[in-house]
N, C-alpha and C. Protein backbone atom coordinates (compact mmCIF):
# COMPACT_ATOMS: atom_id res chain seq x y z
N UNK A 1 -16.80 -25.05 -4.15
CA UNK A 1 -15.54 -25.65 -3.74
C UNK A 1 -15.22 -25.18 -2.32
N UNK A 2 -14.98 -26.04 -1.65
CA UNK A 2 -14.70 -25.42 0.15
C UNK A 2 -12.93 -25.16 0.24
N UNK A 3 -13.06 -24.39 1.12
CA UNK A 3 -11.84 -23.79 1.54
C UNK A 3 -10.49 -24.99 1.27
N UNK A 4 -10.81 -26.35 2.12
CA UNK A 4 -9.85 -26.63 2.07
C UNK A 4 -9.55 -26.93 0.52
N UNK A 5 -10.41 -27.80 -0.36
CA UNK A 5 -10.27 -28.22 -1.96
C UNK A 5 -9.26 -27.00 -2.36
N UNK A 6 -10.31 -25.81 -2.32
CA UNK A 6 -9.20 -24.77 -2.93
C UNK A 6 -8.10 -24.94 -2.35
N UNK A 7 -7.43 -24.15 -1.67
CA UNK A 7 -6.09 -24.19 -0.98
C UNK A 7 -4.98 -25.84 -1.11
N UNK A 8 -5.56 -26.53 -1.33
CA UNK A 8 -4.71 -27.48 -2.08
C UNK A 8 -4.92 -27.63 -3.77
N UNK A 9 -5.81 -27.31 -4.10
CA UNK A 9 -5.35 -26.48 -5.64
C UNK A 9 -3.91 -25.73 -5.87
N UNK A 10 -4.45 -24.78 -4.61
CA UNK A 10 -3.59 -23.46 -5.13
C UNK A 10 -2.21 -24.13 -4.65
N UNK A 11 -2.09 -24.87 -4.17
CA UNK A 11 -0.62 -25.00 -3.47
C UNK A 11 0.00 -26.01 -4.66
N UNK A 12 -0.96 -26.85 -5.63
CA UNK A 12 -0.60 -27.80 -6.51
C UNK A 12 -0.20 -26.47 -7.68
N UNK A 13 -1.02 -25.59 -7.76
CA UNK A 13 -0.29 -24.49 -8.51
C UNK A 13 0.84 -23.86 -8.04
N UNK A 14 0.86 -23.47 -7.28
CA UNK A 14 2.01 -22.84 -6.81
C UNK A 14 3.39 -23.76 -6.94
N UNK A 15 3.28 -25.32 -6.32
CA UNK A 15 4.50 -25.89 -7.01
C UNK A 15 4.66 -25.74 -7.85
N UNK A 16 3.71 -26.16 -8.65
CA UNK A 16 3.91 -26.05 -10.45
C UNK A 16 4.57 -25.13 -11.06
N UNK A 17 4.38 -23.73 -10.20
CA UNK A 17 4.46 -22.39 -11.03
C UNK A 17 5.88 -22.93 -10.51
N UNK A 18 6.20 -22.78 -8.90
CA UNK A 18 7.65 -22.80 -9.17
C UNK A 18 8.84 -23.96 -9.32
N UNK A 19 8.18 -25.09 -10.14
CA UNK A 19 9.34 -26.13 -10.84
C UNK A 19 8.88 -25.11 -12.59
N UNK A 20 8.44 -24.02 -13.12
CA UNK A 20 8.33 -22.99 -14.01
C UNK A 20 7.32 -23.02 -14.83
N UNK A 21 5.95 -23.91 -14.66
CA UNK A 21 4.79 -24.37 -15.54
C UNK A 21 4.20 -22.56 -15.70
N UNK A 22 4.46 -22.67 -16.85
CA UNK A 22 3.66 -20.63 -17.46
C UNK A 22 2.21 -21.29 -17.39
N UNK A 23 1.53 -22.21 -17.04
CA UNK A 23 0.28 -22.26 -17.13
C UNK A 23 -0.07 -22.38 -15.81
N UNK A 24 0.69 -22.93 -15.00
CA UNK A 24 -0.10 -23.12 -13.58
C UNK A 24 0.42 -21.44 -13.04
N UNK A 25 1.01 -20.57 -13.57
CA UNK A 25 1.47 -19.26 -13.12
C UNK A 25 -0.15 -18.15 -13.63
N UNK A 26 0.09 -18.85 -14.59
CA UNK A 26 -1.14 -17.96 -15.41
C UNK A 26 -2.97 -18.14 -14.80
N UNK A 27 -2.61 -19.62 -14.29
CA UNK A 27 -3.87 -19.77 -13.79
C UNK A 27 -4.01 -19.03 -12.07
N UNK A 28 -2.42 -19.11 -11.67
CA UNK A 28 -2.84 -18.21 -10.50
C UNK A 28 -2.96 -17.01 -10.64
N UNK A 29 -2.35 -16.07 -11.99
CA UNK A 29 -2.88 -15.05 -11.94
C UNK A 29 -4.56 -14.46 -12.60
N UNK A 30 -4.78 -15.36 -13.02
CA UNK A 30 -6.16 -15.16 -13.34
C UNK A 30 -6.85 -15.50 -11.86
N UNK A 31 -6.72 -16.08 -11.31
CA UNK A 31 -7.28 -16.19 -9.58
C UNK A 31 -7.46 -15.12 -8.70
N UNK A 32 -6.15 -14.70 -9.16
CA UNK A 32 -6.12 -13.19 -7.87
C UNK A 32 -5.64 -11.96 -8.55
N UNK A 33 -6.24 -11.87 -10.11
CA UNK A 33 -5.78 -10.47 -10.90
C UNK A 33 -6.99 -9.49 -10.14
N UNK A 34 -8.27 -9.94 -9.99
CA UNK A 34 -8.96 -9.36 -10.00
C UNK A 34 -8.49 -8.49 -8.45
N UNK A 35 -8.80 -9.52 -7.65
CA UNK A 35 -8.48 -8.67 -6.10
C UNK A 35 -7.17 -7.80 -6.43
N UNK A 36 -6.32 -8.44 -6.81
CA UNK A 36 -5.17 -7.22 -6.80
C UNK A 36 -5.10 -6.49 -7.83
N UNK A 37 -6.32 -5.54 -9.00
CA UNK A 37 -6.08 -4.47 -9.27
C UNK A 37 -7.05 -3.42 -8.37
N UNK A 38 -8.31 -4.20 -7.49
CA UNK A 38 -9.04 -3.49 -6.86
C UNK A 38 -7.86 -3.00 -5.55
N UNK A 39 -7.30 -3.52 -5.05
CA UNK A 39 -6.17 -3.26 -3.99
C UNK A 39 -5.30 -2.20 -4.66
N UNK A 40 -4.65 -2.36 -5.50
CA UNK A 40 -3.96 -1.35 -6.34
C UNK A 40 -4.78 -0.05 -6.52
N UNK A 41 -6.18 -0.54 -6.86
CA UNK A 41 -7.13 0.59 -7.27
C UNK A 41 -7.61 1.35 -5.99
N UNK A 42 -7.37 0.36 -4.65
CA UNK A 42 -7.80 1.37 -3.17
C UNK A 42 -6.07 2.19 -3.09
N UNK A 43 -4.84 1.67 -3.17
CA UNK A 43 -3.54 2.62 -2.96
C UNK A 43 -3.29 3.48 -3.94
N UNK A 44 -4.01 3.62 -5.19
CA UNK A 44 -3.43 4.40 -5.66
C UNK A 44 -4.25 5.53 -6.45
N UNK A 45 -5.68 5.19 -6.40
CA UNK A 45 -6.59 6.32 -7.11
C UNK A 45 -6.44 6.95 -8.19
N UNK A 46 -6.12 5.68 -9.48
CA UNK A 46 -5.86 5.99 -10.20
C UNK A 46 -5.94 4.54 -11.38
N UNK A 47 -7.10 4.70 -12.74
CA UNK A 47 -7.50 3.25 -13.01
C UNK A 47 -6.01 2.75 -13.87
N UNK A 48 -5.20 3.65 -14.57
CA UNK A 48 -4.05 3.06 -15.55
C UNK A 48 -3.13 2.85 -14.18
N UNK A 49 -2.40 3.50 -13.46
CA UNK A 49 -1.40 3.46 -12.60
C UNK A 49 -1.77 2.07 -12.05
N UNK A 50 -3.00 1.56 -11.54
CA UNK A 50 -3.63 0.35 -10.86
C UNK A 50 -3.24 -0.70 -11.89
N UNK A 51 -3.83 -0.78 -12.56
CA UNK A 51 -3.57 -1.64 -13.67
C UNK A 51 -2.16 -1.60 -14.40
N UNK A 52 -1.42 -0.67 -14.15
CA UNK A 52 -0.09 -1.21 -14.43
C UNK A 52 0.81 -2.01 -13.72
N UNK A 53 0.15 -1.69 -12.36
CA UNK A 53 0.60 -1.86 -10.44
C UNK A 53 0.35 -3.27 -10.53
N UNK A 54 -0.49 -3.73 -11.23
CA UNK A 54 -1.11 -5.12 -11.11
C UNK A 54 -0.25 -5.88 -11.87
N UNK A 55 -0.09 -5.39 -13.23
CA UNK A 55 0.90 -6.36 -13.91
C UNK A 55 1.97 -6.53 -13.58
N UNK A 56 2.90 -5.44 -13.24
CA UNK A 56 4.06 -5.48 -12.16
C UNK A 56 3.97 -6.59 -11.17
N UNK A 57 3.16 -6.53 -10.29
CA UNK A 57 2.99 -7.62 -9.24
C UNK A 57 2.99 -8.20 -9.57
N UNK A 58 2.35 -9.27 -11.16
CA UNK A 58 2.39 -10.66 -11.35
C UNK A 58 3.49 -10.68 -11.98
N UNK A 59 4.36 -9.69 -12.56
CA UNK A 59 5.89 -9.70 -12.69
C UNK A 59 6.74 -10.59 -11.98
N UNK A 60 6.84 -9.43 -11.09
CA UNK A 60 7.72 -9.63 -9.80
C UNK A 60 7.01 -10.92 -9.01
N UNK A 61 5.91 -11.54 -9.20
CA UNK A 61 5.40 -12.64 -8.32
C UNK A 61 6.24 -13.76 -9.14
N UNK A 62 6.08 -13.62 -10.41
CA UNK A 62 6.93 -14.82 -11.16
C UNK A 62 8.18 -14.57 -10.92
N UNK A 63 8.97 -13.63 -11.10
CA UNK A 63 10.36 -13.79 -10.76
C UNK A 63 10.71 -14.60 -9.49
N UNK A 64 9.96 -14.20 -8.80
CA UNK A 64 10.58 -14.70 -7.35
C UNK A 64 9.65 -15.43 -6.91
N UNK A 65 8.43 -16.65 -7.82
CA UNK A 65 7.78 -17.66 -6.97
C UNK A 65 8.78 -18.38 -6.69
N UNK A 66 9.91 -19.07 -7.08
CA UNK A 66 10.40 -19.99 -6.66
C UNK A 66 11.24 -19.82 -5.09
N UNK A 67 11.10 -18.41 -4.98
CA UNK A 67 11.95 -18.15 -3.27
C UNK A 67 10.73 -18.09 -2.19
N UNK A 68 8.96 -18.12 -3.04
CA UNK A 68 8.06 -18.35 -2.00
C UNK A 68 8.16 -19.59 -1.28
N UNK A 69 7.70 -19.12 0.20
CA UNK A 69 7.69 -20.42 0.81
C UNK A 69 6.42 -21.34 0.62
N UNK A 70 5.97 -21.99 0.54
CA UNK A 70 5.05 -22.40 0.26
C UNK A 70 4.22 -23.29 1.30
N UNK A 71 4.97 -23.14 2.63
CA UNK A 71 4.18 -23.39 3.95
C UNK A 71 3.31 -22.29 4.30
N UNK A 72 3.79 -20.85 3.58
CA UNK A 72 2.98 -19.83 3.92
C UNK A 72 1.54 -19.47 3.02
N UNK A 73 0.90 -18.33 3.28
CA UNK A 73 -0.57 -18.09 2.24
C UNK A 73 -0.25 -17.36 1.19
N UNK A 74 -0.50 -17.75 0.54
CA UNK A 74 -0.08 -17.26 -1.04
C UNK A 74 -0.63 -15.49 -1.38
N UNK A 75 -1.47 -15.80 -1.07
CA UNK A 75 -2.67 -14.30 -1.02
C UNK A 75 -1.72 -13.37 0.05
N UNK A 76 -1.54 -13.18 0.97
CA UNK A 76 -0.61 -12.21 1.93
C UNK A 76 0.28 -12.06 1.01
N UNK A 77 0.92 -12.80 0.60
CA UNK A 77 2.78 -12.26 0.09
C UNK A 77 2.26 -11.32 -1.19
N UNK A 78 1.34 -12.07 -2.14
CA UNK A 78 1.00 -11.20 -3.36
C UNK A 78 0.14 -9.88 -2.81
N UNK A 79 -0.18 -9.76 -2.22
CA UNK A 79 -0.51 -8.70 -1.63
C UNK A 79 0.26 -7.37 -1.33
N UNK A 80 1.60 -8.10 -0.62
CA UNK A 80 2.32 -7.39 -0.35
C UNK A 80 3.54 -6.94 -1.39
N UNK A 81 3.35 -7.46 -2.26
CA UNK A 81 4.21 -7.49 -3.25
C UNK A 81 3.47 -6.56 -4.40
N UNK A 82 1.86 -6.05 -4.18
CA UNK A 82 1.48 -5.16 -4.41
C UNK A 82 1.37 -4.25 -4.29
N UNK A 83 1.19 -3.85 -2.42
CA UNK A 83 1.56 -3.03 -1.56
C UNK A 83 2.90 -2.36 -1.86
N UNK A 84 3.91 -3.08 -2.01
CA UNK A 84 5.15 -2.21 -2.44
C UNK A 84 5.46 -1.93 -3.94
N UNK A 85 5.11 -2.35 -5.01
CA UNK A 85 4.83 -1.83 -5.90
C UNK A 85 3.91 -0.54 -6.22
N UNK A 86 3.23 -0.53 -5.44
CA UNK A 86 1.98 0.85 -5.10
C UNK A 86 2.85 2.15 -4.75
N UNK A 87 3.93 1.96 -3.94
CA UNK A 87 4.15 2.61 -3.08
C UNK A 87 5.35 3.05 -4.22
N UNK A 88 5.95 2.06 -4.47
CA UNK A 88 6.70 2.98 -5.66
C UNK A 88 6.20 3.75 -7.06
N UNK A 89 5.44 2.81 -7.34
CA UNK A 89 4.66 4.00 -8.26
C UNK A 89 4.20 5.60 -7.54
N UNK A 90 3.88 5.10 -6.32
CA UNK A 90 3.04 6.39 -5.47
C UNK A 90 4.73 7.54 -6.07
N UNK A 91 5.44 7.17 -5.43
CA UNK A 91 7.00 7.91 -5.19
C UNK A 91 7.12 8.25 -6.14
N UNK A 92 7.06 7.76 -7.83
CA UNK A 92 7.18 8.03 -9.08
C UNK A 92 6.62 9.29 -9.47
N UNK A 93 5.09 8.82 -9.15
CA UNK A 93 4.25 9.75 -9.46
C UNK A 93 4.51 10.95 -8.53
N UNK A 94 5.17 10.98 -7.49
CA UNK A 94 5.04 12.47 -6.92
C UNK A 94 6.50 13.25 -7.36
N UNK A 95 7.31 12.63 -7.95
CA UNK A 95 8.56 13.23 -8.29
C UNK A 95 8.65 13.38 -9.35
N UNK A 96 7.77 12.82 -10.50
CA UNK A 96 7.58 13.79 -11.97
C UNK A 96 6.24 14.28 -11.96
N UNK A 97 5.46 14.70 -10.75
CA UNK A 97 4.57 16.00 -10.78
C UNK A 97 2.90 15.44 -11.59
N UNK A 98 2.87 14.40 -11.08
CA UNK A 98 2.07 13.70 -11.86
C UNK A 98 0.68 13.60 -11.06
N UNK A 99 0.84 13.69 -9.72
CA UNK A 99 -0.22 13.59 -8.57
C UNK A 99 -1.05 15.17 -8.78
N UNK A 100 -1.66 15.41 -9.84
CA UNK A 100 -2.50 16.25 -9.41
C UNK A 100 -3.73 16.52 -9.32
N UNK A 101 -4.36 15.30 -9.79
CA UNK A 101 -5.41 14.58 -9.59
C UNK A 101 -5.58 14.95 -8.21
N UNK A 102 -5.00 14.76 -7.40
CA UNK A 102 -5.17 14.37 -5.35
C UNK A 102 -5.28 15.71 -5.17
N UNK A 103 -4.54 16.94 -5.80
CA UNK A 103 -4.90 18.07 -5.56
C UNK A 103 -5.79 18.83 -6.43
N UNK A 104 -6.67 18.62 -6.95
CA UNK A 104 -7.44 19.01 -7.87
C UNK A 104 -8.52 20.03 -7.07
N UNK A 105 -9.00 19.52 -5.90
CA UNK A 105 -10.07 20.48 -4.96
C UNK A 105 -9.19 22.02 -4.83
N UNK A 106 -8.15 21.75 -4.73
CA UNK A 106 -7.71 23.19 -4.47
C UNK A 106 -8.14 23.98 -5.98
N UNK A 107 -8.06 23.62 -7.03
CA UNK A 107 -7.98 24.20 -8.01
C UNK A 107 -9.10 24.36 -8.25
N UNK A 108 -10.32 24.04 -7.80
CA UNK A 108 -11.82 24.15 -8.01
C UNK A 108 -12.18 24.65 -6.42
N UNK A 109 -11.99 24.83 -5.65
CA UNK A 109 -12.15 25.67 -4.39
C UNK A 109 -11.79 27.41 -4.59
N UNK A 110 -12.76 27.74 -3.74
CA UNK A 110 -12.95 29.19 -3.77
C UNK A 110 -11.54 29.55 -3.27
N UNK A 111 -10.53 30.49 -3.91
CA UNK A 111 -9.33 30.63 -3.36
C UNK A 111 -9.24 31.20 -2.13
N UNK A 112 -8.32 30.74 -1.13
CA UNK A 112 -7.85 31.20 0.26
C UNK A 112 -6.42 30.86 0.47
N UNK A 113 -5.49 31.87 -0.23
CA UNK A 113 -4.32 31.71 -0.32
C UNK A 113 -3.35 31.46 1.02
N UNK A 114 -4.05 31.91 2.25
CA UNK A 114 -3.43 31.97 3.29
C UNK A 114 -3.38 30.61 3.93
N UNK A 115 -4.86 30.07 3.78
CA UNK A 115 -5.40 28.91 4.06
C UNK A 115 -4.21 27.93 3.17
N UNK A 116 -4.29 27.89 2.15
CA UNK A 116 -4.31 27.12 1.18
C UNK A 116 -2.39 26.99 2.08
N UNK A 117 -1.75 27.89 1.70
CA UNK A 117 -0.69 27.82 2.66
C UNK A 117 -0.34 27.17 3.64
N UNK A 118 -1.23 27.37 4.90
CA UNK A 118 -0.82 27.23 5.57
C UNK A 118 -1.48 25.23 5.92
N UNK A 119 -2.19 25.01 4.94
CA UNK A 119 -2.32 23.62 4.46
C UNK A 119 -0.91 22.48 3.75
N UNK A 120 -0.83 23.47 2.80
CA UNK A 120 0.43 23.08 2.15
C UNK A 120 1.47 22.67 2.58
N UNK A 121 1.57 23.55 3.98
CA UNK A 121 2.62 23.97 4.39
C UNK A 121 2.85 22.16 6.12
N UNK A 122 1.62 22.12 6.60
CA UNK A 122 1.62 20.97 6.89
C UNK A 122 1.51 19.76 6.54
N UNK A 123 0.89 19.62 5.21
CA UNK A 123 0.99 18.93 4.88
C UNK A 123 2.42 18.26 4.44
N UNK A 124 3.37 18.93 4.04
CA UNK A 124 4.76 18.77 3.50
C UNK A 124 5.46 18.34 4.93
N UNK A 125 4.86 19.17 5.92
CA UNK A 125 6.03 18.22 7.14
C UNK A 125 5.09 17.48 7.66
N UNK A 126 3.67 17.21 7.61
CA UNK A 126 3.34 15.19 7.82
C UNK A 126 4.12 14.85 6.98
N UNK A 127 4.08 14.73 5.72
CA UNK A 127 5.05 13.89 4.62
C UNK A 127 6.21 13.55 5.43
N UNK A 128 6.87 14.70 5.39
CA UNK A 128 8.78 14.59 5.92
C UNK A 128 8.79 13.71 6.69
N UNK A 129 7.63 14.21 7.94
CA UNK A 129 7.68 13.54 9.31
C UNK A 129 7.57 12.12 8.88
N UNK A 130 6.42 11.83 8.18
CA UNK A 130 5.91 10.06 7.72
C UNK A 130 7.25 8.94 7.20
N UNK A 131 7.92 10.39 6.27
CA UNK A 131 9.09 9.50 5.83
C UNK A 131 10.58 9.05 6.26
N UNK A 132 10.20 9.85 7.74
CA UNK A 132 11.51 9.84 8.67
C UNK A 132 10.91 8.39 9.96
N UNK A 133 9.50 7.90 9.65
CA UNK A 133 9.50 6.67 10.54
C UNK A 133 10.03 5.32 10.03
N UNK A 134 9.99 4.69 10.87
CA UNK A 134 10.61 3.16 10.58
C UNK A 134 9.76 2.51 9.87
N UNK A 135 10.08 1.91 8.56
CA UNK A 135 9.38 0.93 7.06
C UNK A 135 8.46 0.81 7.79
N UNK A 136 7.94 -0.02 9.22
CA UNK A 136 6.61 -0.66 9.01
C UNK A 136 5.85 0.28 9.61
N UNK A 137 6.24 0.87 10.33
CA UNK A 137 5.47 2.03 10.95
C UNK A 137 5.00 3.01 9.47
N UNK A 138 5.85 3.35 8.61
CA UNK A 138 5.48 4.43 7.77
C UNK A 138 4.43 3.55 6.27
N UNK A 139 4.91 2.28 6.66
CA UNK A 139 3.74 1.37 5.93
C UNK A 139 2.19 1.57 6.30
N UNK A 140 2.58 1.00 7.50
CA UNK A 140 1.19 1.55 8.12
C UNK A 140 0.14 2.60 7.79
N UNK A 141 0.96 3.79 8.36
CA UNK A 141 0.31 4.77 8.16
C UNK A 141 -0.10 5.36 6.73
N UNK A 142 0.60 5.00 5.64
CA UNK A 142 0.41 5.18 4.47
C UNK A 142 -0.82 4.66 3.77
N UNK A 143 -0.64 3.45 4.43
CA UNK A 143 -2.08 2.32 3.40
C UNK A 143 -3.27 2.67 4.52
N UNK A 144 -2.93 2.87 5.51
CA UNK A 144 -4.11 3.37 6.32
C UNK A 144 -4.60 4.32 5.85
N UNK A 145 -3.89 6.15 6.11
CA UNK A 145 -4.11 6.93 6.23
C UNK A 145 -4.19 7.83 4.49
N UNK A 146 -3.40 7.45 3.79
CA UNK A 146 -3.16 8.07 2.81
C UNK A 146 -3.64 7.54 1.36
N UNK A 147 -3.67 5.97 1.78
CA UNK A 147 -4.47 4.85 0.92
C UNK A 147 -5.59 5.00 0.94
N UNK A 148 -5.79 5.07 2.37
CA UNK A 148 -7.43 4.65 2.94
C UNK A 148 -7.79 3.08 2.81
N UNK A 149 -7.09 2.80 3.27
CA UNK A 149 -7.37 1.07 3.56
C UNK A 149 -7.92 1.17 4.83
N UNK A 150 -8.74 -0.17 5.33
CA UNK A 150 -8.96 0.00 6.98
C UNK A 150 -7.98 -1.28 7.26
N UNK A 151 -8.49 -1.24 8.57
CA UNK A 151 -7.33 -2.33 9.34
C UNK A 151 -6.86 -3.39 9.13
N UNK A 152 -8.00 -4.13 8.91
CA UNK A 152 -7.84 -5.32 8.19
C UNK A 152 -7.36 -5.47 6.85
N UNK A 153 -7.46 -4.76 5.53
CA UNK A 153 -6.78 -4.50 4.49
C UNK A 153 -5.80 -4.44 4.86
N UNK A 154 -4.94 -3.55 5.96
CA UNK A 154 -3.65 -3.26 5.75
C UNK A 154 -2.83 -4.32 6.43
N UNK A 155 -3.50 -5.30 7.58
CA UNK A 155 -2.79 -6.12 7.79
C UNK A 155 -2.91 -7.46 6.88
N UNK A 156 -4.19 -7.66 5.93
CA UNK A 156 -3.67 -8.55 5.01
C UNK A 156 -2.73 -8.33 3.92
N UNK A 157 -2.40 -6.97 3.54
CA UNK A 157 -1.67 -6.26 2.86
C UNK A 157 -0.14 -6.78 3.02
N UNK A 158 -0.09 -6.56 4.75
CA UNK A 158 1.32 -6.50 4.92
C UNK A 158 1.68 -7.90 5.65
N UNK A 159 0.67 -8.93 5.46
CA UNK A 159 0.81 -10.44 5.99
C UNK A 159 0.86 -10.32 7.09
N UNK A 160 0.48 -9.30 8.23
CA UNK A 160 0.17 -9.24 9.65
C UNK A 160 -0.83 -9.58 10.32
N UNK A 161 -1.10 -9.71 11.82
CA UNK A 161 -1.82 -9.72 12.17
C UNK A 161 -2.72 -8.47 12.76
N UNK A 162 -4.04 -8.43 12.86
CA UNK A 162 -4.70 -7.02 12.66
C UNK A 162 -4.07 -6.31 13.98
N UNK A 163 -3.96 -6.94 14.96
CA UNK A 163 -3.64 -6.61 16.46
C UNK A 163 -2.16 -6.16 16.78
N UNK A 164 -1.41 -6.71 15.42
CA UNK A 164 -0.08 -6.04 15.04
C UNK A 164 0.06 -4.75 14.84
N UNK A 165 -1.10 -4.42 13.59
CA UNK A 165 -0.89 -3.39 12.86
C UNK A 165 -1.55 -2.48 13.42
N UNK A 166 -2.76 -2.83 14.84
CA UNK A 166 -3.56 -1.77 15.36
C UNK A 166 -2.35 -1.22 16.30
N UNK A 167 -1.09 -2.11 16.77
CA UNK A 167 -0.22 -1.84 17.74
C UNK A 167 0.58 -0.67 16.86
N UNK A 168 1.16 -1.13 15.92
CA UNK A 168 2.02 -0.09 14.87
C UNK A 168 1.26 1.33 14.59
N UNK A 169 0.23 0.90 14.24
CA UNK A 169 -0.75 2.35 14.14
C UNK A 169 -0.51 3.28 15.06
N UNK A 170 -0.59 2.60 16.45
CA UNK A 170 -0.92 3.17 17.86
C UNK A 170 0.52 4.29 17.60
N UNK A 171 1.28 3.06 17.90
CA UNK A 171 3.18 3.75 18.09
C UNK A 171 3.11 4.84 16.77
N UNK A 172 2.79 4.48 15.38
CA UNK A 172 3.04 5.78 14.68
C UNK A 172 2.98 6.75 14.78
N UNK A 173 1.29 6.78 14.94
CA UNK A 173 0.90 7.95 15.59
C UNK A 173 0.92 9.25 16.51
N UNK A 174 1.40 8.37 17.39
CA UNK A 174 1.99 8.60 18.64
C UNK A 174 4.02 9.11 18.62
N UNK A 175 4.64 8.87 17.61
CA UNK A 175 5.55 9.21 17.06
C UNK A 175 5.32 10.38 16.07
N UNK A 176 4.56 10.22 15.32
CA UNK A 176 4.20 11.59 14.25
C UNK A 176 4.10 13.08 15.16
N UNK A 177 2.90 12.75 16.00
CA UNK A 177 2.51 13.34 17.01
C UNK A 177 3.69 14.39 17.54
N UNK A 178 4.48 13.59 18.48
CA UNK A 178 5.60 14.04 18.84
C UNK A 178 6.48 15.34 18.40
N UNK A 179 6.67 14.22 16.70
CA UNK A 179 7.53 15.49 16.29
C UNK A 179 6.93 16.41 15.73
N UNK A 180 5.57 16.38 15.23
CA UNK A 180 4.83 17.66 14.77
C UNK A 180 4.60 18.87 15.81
N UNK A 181 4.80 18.16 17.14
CA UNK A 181 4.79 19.26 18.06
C UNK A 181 5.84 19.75 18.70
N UNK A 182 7.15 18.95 18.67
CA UNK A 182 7.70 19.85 18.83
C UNK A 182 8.65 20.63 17.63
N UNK A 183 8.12 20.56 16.73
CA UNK A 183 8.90 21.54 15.73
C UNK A 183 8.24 23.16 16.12
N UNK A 184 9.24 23.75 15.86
CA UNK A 184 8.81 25.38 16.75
C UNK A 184 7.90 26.38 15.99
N UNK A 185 7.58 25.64 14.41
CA UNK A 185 6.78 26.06 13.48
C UNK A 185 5.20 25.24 13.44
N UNK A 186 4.80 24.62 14.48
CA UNK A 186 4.00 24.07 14.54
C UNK A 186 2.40 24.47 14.30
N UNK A 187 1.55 24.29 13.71
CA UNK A 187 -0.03 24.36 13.93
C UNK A 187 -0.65 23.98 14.50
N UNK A 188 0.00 22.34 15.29
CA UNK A 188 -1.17 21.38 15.48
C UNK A 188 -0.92 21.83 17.40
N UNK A 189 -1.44 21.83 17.93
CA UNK A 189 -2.07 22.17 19.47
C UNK A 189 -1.54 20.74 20.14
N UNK A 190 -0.51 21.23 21.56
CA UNK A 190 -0.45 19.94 22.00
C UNK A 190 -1.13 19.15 22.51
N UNK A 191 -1.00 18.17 22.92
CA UNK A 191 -2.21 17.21 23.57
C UNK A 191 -2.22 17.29 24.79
């Protein structure tokens, strides 16, 4: 089937879904379940959390197909509507103590308490710092850096263009930067 056939499929689904057909909804989520638990499964490193992340998204995709526009690509918005579902689960999981999976090397590493410290200890103000930037900037850097998405993931993620998000990257960075150095407790060496 060539690009264009599909894409007027999907758009004959997508009306459908939103005048409320549960079958033309169902057939788009069987279309794009797969890509979006592997997407879920790159933000969140974790196979139940992913797969819950996924059903959520086709949740929240049905609630609100009917406010999609449907001049736009269907694939970007669900994407992004994954992307922020990720991100709240991410938040969930770090405030009932649940992320310890991500720290597990420490607990199987030869102990270096000082080290281990003084790791800890930056790591908690990247966090602060990450969560004191502006939504798309701290988007960015999240699905980039903390996801491990590359560029292109994160700007189909966030319905951007890659040259957008290489610009946002740039400025984050370059903002993180900043304030990690000048806090008077600093590690990182200025530039």
């Amino acid at each position: 089937m060539t690009t264009t056939v599909r894409n007027r499929d999907e758009a004959k689904l997508i009306r459908a879904a939103q005048g409320g057909s549960r079958e033309a909804m169902d057939e788009l989520f069987q279309a794009y379940y797969r890509q979006i638990l592997l997407h879920a499964k790159r933000l969140l490193r974790n196979d139940e959390d992913a797969a819950d992340a996924a059903q959520m998204t086709f949740v929240k995709a049905q609630r609100s197909i009917r406010e999609f526009d449907a001049a736009r690509e269907f694939a970007p918005w669900l994407y992004r509507i994954c992307s922020n579902v990720c991100i709240d689960v991410a938040r969930r999981r770090k405030r009932t103590g649940e992320d310890l999976e991500s720290h597990a090397y420490y607990l199987e590493s030869d102990s270096d308490p000082e080290g281990d410290a003084i790791r800890s200890q930056l790591g908690r103000r990247v966090r602060e710092a990450v969560r004191r930037l502006p939504k798309q900037y701290r988007e960015v850097i999240v699905l980039r850096h903390f996801a491990g998405m590359d560029v292109s993931e994160v700007a189909r993620a966030l319905g951007a263009p890659v040259g957008t998000v290489k610009s946002w990257l740039f400025r984050a960075r370059a903002m993180l930067r900043r304030e990690l150095e000048a806090s008077p407790s600093s590690p990182i060496p200025a530039a």
